[in-house]
Protein backbone atom coordinates (compact mmCIF):
# COMPACT_ATOMS: atom_id res chain seq x y z
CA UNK A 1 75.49 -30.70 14.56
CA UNK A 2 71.83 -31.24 15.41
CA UNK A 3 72.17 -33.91 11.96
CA UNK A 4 74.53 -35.50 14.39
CA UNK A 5 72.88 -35.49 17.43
CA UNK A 6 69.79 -37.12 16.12
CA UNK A 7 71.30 -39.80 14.17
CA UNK A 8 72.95 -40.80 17.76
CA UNK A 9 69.48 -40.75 18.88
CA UNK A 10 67.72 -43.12 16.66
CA UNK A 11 71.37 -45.51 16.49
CA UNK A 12 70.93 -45.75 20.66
CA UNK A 13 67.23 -46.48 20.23
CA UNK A 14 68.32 -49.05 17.60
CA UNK A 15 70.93 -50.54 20.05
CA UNK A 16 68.39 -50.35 23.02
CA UNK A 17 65.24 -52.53 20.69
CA UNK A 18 68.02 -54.49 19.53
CA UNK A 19 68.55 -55.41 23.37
CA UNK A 20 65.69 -55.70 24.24
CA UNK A 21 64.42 -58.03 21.71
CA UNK A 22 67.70 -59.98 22.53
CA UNK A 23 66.96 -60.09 26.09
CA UNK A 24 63.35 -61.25 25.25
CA UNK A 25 64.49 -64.06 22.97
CA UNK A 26 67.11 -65.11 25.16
CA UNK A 27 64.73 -65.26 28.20
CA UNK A 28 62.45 -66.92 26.32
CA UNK A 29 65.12 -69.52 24.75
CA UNK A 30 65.74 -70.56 28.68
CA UNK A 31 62.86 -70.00 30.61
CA UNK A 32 61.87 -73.93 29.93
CA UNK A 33 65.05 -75.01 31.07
CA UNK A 34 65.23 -73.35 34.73
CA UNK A 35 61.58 -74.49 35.37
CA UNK A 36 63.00 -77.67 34.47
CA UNK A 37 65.82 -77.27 36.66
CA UNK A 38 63.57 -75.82 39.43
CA UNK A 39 61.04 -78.74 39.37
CA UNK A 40 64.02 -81.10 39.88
CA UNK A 41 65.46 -79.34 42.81
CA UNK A 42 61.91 -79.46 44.35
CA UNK A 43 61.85 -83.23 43.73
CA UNK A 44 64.82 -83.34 44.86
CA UNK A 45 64.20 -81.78 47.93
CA UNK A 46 60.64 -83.29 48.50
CA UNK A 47 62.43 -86.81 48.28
CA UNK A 48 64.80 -85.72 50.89
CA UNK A 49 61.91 -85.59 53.20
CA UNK A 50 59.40 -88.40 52.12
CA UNK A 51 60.59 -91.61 51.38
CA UNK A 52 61.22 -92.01 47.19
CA UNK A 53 60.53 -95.70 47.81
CA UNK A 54 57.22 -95.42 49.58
CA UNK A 55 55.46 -93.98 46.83
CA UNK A 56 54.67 -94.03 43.85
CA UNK A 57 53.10 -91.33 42.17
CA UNK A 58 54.73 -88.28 40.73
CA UNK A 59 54.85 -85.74 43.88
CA UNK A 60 55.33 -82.65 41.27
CA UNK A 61 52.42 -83.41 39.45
CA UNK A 62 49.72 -84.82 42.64
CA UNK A 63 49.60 -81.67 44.20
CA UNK A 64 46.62 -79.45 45.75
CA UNK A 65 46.53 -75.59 47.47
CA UNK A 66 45.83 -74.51 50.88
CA UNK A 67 44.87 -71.92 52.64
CA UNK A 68 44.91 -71.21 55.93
CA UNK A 69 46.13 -68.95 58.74
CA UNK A 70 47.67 -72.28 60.46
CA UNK A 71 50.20 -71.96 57.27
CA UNK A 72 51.73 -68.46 58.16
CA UNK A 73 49.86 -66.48 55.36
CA UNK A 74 46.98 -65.51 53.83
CA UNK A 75 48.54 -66.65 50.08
CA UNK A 76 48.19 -69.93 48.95
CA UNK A 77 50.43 -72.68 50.30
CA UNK A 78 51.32 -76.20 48.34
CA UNK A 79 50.56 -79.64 49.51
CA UNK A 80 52.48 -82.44 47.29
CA UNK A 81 50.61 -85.61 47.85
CA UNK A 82 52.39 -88.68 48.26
CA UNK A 83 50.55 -92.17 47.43
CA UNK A 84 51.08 -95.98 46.82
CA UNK A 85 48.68 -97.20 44.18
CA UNK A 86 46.31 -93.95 44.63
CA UNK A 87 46.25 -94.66 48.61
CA UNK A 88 47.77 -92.12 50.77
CA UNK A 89 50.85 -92.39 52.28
CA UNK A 90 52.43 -88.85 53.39
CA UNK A 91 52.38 -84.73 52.40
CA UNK A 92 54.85 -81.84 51.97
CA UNK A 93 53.43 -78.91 52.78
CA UNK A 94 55.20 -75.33 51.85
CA UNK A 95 54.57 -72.86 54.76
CA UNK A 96 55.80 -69.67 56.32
CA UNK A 97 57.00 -68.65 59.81
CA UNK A 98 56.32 -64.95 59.34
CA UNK A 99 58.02 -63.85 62.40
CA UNK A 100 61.53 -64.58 61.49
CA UNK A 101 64.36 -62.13 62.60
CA UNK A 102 64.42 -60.38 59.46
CA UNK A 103 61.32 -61.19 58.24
CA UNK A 104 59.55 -64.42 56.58
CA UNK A 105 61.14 -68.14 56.77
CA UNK A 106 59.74 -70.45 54.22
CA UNK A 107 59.66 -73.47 55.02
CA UNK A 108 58.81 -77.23 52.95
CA UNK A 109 57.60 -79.70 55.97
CA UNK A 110 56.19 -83.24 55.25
CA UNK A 111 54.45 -85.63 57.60
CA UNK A 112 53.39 -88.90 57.28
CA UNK A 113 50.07 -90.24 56.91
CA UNK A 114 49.83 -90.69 60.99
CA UNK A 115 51.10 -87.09 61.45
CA UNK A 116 54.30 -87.60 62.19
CA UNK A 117 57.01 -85.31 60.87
CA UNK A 118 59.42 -86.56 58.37
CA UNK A 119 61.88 -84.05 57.56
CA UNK A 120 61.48 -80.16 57.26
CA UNK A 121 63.60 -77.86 54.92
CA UNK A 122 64.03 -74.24 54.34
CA UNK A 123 63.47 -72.88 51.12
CA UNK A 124 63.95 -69.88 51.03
CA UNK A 125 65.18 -67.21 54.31
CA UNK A 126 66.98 -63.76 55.17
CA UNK A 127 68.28 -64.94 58.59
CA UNK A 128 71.29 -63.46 60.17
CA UNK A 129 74.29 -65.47 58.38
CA UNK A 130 76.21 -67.23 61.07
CA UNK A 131 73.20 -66.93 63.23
CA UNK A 132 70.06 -67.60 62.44
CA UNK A 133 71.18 -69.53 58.85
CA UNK A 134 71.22 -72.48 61.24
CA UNK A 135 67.51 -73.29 60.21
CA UNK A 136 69.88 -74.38 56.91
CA UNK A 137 70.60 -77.96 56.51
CA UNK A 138 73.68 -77.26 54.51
CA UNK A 139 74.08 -74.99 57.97
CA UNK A 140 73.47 -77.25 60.92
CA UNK A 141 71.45 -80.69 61.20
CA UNK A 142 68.83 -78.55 63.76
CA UNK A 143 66.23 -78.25 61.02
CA UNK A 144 66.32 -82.42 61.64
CA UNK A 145 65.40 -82.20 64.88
CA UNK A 146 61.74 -82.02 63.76
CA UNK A 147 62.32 -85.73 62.62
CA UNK A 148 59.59 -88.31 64.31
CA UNK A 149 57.93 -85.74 66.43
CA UNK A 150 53.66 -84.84 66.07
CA UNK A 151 51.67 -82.79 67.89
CA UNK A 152 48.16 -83.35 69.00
CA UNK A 153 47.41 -80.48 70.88
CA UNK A 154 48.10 -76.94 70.59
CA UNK A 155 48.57 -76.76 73.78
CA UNK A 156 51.73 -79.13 73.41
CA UNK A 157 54.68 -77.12 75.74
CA UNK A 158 56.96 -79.12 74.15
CA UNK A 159 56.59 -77.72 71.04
CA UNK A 160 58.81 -74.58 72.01
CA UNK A 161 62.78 -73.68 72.33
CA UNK A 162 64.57 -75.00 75.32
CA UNK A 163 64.45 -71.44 76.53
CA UNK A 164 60.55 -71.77 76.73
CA UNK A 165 60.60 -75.03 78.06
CA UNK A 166 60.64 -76.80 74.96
CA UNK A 167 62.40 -79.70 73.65
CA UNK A 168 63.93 -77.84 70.47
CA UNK A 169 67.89 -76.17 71.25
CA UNK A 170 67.74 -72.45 70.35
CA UNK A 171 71.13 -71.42 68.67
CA UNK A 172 73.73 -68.94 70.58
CA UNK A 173 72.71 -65.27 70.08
CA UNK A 174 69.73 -65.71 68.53
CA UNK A 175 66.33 -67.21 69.84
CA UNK A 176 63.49 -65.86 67.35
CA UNK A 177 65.17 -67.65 64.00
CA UNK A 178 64.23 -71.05 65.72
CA UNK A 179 61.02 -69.77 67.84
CA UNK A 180 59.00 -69.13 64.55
CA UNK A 181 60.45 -72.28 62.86
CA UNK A 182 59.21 -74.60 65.68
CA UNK A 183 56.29 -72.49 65.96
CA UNK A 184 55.27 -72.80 62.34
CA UNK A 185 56.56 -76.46 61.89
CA UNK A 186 54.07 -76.99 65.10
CA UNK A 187 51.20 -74.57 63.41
CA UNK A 188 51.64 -76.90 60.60
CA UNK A 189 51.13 -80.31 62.07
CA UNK A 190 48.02 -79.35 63.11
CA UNK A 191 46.84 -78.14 60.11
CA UNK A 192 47.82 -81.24 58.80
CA UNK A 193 46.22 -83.32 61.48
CA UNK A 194 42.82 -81.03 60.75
CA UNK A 195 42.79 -81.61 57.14
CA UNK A 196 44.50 -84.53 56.01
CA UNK A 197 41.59 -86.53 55.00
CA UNK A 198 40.24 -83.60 52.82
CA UNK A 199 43.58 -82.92 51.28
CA UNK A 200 44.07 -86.32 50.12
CA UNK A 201 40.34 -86.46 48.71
CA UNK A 202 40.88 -83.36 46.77
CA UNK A 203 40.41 -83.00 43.26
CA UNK A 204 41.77 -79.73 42.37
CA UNK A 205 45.25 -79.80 41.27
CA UNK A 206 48.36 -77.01 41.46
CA UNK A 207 48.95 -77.21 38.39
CA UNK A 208 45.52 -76.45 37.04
CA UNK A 209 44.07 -79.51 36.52
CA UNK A 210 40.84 -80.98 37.88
């Protein structure tokens, strides 16, 4: 019996290295292919916001970090550069609205070299669904309605929901989903505004190249 007992042992350790080594190898087999497939949903993305045919560098690759409380966090944030023949021409900057209903928004928001917002998507979110999704393109065209708008001034009221006297709709039953998305698409610009002549001159990469 206790023969018996310990040959089940070592044939479930077997199975369970066997597994294990399968899972490595299998992970290991794929992982090239979903960062391929994740870098082409960025681009795909980033070219949803600035214009494909105003540049002409690689967006993926031309790429520096930030940090800054402006950004919603104290981890590092992405800026993809976007040039025509090495001059610069607009940025996508990754950033967080921490305050979110149920907890942190991130958010992808590029501007144009004047400071100008041109387009704003959500990457990533655990919003109410049928609420506070909204902030979803795939949702509702509000996340749009950042289109052609800048800030100069943090003192800008317009920068808030209708319901604060803002020029940005809130969405029926819930207010704070859109509140920390204008308020971080606003923190943002400024940021932006601040910095745009030192992110553009920077020579440290995200990718880890100098």
């Amino acid at each position: 019996m206790k023969k018996a007992i310990n040959k089940n042992a070592q044939l479930l350790a077997a199975f369970a290295i066997a597994c294990t080594l399968a899972v490595g190898v299998i992970s290991e087999l794929t992982s090239d292919r979903i960062a391929q497939q994740e870098q082409a949903q960025l681009l795909k993305t980033l070219h949803t916001i600035i214009d494909k045919a105003a540049i002409n560098n690689d967006l993926y690759q031309d790429c520096t970090i930030a940090n800054d409380p402006l950004l919603g966090s104290t981890e590092d944030q992405t800026v993809y550069l976007g040039k025509l023949d090495d001059a610069p021409v607009a940025a996508a900057i990754t950033a967080i609205a921490p305050d979110g209903y149920n907890g942190k928004i991130s958010l992808l928001i590029a501007f144009d070299i004047d400071g100008i917002v041109t387009g704003v998507r959500t990457l990533k979110h655990n919003e109410t669904p049928g609420l506070g999704d909204k902030i979803e393109l795939k949702r509702s065209d509000w996340i749009t309605s950042f289109n052609g708008k800048t800030i100069t001034k943090l003192s800008d009221s317009r920068w808030n929901v209708k319901k604060d006297g803002g020029m940005f709709d809130q969405f029926t039953g819930a207010t704070i989903t859109p509140r920390a998305v204008v308020k971080a698409v606003k923190n943002a610009n400024l940021y932006f505004n601040q910095h745009k002549q030192s992110l553009f001159e920077s020579t440290v990469s995200c990718r880890g190249e100098s």
